[in-house]
N, C-alpha and C. Protein backbone atom coordinates (compact mmCIF):
# COMPACT_ATOMS: atom_id res chain seq x y z
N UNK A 1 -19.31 9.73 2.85
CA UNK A 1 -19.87 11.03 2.63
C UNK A 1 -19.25 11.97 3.66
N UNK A 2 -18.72 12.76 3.46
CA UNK A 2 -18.17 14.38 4.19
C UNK A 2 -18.51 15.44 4.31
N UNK A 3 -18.34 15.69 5.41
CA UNK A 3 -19.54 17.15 5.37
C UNK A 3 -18.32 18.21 5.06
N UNK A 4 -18.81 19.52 4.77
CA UNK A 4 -18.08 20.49 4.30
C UNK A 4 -16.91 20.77 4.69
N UNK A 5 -15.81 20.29 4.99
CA UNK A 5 -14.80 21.19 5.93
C UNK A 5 -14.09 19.86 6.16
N UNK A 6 -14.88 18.54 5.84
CA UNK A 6 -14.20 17.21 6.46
C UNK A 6 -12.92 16.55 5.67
N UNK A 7 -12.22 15.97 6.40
CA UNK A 7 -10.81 15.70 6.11
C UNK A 7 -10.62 14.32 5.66
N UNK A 8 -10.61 13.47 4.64
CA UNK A 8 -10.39 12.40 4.14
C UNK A 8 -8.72 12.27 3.70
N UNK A 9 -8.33 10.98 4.92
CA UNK A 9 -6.66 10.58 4.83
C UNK A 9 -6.67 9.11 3.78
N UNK A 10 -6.16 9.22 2.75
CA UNK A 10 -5.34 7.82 2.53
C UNK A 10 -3.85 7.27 2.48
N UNK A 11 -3.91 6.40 3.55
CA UNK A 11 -2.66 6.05 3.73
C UNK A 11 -2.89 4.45 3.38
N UNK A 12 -1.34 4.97 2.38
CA UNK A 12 -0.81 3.89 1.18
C UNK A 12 0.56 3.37 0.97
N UNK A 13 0.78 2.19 0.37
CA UNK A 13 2.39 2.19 -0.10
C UNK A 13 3.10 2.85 -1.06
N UNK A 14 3.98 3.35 -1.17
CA UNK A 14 4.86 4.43 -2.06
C UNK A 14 4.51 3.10 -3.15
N UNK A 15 4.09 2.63 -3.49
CA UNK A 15 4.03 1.82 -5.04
C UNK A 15 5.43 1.78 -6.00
N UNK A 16 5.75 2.69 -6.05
CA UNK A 16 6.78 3.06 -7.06
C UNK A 16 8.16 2.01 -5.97
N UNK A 17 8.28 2.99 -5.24
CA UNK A 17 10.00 2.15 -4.37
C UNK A 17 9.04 -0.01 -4.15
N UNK A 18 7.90 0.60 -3.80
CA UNK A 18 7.98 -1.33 -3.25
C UNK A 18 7.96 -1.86 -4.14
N UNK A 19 7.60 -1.31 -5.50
CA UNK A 19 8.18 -2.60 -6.77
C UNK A 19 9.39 -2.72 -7.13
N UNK A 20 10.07 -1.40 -7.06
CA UNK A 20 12.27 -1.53 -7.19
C UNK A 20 12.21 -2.43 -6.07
N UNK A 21 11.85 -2.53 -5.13
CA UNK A 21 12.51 -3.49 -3.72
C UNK A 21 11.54 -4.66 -3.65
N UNK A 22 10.72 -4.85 -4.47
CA UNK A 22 10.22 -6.11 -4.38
C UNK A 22 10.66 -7.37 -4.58
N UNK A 23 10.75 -8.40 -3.43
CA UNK A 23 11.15 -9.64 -3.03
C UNK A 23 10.55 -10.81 -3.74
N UNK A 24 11.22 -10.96 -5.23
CA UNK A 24 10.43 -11.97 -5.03
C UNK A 24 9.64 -13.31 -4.83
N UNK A 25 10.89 -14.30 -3.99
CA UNK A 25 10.48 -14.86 -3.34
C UNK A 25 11.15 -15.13 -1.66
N UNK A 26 10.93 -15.42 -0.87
CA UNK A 26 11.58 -15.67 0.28
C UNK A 26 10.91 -16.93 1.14
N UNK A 27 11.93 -17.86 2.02
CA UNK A 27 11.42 -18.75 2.51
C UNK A 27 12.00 -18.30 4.51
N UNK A 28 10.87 -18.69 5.20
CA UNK A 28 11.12 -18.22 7.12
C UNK A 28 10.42 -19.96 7.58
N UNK A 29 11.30 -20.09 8.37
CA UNK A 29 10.96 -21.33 9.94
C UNK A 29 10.85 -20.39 10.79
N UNK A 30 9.46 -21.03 11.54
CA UNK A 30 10.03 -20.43 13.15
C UNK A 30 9.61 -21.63 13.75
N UNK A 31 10.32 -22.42 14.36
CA UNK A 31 10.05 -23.52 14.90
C UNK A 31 9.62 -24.74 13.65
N UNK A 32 9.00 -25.14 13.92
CA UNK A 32 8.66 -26.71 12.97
C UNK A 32 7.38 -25.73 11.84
N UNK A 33 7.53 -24.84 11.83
CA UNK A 33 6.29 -24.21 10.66
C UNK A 33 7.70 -23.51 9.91
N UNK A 34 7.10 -23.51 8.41
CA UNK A 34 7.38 -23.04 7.23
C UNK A 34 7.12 -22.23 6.18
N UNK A 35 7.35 -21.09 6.41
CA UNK A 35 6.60 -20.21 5.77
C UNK A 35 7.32 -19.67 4.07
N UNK A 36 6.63 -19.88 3.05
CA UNK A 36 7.02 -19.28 1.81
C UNK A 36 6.51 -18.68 1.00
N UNK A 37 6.95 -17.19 0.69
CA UNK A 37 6.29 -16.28 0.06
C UNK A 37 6.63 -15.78 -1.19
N UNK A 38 5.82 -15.57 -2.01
CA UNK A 38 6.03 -14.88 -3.27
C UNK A 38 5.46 -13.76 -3.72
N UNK A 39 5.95 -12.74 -4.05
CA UNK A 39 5.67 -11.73 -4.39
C UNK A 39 5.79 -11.50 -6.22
N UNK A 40 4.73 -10.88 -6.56
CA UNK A 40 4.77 -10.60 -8.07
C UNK A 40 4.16 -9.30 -8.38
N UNK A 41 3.76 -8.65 -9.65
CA UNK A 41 3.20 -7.75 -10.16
C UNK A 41 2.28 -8.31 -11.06
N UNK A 42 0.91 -8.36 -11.54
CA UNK A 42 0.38 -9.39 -12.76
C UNK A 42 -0.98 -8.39 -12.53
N UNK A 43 -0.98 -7.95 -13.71
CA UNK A 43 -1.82 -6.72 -14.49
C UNK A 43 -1.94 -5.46 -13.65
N UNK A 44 -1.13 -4.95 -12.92
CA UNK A 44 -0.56 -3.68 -12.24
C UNK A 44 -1.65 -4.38 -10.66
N UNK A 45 -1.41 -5.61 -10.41
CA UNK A 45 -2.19 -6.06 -8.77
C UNK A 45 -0.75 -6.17 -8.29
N UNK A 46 -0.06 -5.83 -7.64
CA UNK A 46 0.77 -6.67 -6.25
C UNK A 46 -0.03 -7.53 -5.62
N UNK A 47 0.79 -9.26 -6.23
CA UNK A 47 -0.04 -10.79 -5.67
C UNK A 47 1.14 -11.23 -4.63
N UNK A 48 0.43 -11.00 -3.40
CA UNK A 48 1.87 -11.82 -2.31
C UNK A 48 1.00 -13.46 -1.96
N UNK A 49 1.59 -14.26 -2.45
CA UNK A 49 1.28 -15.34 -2.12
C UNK A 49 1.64 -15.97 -0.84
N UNK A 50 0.83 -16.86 -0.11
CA UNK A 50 1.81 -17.58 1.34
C UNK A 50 1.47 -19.25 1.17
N UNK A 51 2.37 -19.71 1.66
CA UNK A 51 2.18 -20.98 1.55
C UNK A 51 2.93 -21.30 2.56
N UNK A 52 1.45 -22.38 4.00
CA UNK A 52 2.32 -22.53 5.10
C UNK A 52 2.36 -24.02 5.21
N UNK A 53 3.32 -24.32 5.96
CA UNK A 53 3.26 -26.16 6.20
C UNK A 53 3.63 -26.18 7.75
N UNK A 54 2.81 -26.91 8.25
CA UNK A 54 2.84 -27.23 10.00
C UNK A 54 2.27 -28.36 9.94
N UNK A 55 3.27 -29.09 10.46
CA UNK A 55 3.16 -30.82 10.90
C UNK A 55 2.17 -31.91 9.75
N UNK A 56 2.43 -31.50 8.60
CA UNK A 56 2.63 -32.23 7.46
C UNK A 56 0.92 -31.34 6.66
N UNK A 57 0.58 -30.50 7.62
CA UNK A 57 -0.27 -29.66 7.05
C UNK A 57 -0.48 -28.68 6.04
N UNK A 58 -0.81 -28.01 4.95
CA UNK A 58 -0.34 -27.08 4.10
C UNK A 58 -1.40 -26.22 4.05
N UNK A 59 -0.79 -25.03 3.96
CA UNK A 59 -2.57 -23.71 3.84
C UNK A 59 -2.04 -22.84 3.17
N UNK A 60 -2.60 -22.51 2.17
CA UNK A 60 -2.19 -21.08 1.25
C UNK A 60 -2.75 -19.99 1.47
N UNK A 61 -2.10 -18.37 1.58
CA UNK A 61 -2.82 -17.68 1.17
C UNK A 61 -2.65 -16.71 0.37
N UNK A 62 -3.73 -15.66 0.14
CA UNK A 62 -3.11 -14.37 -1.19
C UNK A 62 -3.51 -13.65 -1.08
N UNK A 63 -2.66 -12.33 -1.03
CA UNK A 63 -3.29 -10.99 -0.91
C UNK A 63 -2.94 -10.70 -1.92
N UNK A 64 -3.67 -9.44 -2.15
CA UNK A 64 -3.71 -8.52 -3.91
C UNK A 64 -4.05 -7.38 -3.67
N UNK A 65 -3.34 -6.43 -3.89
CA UNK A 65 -2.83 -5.18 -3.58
C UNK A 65 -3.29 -4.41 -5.31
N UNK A 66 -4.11 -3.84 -5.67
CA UNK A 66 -3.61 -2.40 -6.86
C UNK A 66 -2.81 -1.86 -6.86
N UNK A 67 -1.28 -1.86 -7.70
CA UNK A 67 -0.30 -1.05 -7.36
C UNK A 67 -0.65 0.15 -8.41
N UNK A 68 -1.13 1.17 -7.12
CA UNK A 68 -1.44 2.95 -7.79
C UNK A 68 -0.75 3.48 -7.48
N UNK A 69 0.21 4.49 -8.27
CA UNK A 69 0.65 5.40 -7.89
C UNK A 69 0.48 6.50 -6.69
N UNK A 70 1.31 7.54 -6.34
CA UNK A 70 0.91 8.30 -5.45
C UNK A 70 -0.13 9.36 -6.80
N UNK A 71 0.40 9.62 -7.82
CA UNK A 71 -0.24 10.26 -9.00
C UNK A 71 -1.59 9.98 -9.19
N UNK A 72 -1.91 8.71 -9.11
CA UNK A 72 -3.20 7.93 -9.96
C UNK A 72 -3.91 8.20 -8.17
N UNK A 73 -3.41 8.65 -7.35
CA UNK A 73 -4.58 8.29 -5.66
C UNK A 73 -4.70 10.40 -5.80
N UNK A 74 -3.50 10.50 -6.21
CA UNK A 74 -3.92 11.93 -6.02
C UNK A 74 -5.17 12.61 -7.33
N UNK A 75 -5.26 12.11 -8.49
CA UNK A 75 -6.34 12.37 -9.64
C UNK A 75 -7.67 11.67 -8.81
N UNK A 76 -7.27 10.98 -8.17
CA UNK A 76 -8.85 10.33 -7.51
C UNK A 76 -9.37 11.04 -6.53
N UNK A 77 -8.39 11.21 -5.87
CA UNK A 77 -8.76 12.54 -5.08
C UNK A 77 -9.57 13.92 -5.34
N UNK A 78 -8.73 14.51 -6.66
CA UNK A 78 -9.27 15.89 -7.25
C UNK A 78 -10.53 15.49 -7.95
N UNK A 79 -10.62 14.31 -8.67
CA UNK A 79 -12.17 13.91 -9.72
C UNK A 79 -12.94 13.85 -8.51
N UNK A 80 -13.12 13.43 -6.99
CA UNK A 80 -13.87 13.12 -6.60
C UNK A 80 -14.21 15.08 -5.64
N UNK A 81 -13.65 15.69 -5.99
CA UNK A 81 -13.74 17.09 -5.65
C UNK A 81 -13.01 17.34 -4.54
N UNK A 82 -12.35 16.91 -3.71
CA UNK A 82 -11.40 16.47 -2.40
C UNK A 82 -9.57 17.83 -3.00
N UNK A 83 -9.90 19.05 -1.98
CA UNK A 83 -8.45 19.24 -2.48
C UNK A 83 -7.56 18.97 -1.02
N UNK A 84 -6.59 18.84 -2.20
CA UNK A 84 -5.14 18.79 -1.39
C UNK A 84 -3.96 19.43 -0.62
N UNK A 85 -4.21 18.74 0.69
CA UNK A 85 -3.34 19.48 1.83
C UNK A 85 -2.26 19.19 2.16
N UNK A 86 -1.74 17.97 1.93
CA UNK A 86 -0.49 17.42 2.24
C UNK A 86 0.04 16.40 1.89
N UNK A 87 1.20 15.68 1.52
CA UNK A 87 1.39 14.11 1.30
C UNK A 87 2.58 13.92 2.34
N UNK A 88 2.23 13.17 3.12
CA UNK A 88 3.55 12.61 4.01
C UNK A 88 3.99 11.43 3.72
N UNK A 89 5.09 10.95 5.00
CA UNK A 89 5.73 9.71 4.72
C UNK A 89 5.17 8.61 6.04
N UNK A 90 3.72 8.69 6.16
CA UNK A 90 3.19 8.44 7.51
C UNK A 90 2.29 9.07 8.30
N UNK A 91 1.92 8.95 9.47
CA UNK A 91 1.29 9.85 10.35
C UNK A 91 1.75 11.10 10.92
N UNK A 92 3.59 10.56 11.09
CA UNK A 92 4.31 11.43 11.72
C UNK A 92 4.67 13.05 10.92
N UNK A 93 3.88 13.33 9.96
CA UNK A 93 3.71 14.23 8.59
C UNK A 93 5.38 14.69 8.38
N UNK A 94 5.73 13.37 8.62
CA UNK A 94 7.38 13.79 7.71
C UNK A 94 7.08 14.07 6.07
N UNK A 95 7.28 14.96 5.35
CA UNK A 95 7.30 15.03 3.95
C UNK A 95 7.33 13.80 3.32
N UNK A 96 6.71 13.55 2.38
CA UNK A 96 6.91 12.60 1.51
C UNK A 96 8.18 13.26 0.08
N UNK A 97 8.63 11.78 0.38
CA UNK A 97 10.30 11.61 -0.38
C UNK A 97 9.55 10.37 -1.61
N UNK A 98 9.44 10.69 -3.15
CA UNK A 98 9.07 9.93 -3.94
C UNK A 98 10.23 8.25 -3.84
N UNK A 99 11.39 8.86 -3.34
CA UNK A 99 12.71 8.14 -3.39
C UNK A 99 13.00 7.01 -2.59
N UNK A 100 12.28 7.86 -0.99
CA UNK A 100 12.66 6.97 0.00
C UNK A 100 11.61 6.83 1.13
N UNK A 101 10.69 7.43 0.84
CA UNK A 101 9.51 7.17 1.55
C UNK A 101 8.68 5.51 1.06
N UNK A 102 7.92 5.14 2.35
CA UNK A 102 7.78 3.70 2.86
C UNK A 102 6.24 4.01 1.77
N UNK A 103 5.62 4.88 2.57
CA UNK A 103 4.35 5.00 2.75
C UNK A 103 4.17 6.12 1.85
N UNK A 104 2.68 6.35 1.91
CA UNK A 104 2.32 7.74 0.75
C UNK A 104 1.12 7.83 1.57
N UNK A 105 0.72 9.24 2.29
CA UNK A 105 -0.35 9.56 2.82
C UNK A 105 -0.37 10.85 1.89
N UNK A 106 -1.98 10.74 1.79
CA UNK A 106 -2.62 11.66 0.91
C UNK A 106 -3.40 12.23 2.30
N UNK A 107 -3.21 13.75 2.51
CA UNK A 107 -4.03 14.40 3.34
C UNK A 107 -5.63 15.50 2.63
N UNK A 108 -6.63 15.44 2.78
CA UNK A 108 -7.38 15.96 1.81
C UNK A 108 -8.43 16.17 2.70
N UNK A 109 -9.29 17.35 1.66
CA UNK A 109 -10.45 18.31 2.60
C UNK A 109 -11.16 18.16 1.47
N UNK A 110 -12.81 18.05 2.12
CA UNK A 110 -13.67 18.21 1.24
C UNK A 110 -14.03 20.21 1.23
N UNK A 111 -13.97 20.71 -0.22
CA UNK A 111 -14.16 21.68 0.32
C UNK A 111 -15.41 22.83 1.03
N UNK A 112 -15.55 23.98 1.66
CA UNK A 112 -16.73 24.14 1.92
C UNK A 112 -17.61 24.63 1.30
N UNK A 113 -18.82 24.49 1.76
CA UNK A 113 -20.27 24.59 0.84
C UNK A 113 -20.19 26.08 0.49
């Protein structure tokens, strides 16, 4: 809840570039541990899977990501009455680049009463 004047940030992944550059699978050692990851898309979730092995041990895990647009965070924004002040590429309020930006920060004000 925000009071009149208050500033709601979401900072997100550019969605769009991390699925062109999505990896999807890769294997890392660091020492006698083994780390292997998979990355997918499966019903618009980004699923990064891990699967570790240390000394004949095995542990999985999974994160799951919604891959939303910067489009689909900015309509959530306006339905929820929140307008819009800025989109950067970070904290550092470098412009957001649809192309080559990492990140997608949505800067937003609730407006006043």
């Amino acid at each position: 809840m925000l009071k009149p004047g208050g500033r709601f940030v979401v900072d997100f992944m550019n969605t769009p570039m991390v699925l062109r550059e999505l990896v999807a699978a890769e294997e890392h050692c660091v020492g006698e541990v083994r780390f292997q990851v998979s990355r997918s898309l499966e019903h618009d979730v980004i699923v990064k899977r891990i699967a570790v092995q240390d000394k004949g041990c095995a542990q999985h895990f999974e994160e799951r990501v919604q891959a939303l647009s910067p489009e689909e965070l900015e309509v959530m924004a306006l339905r929820a009455g929140l307008l819009i002040e800025d989109r950067t590429d970070g904290p550092e309020l470098t412009p957001f680049d649809p192309e080559r930006s990492s990140r997608f920060v949505l800067w937003t004000r609730k407006p006043e009463a």
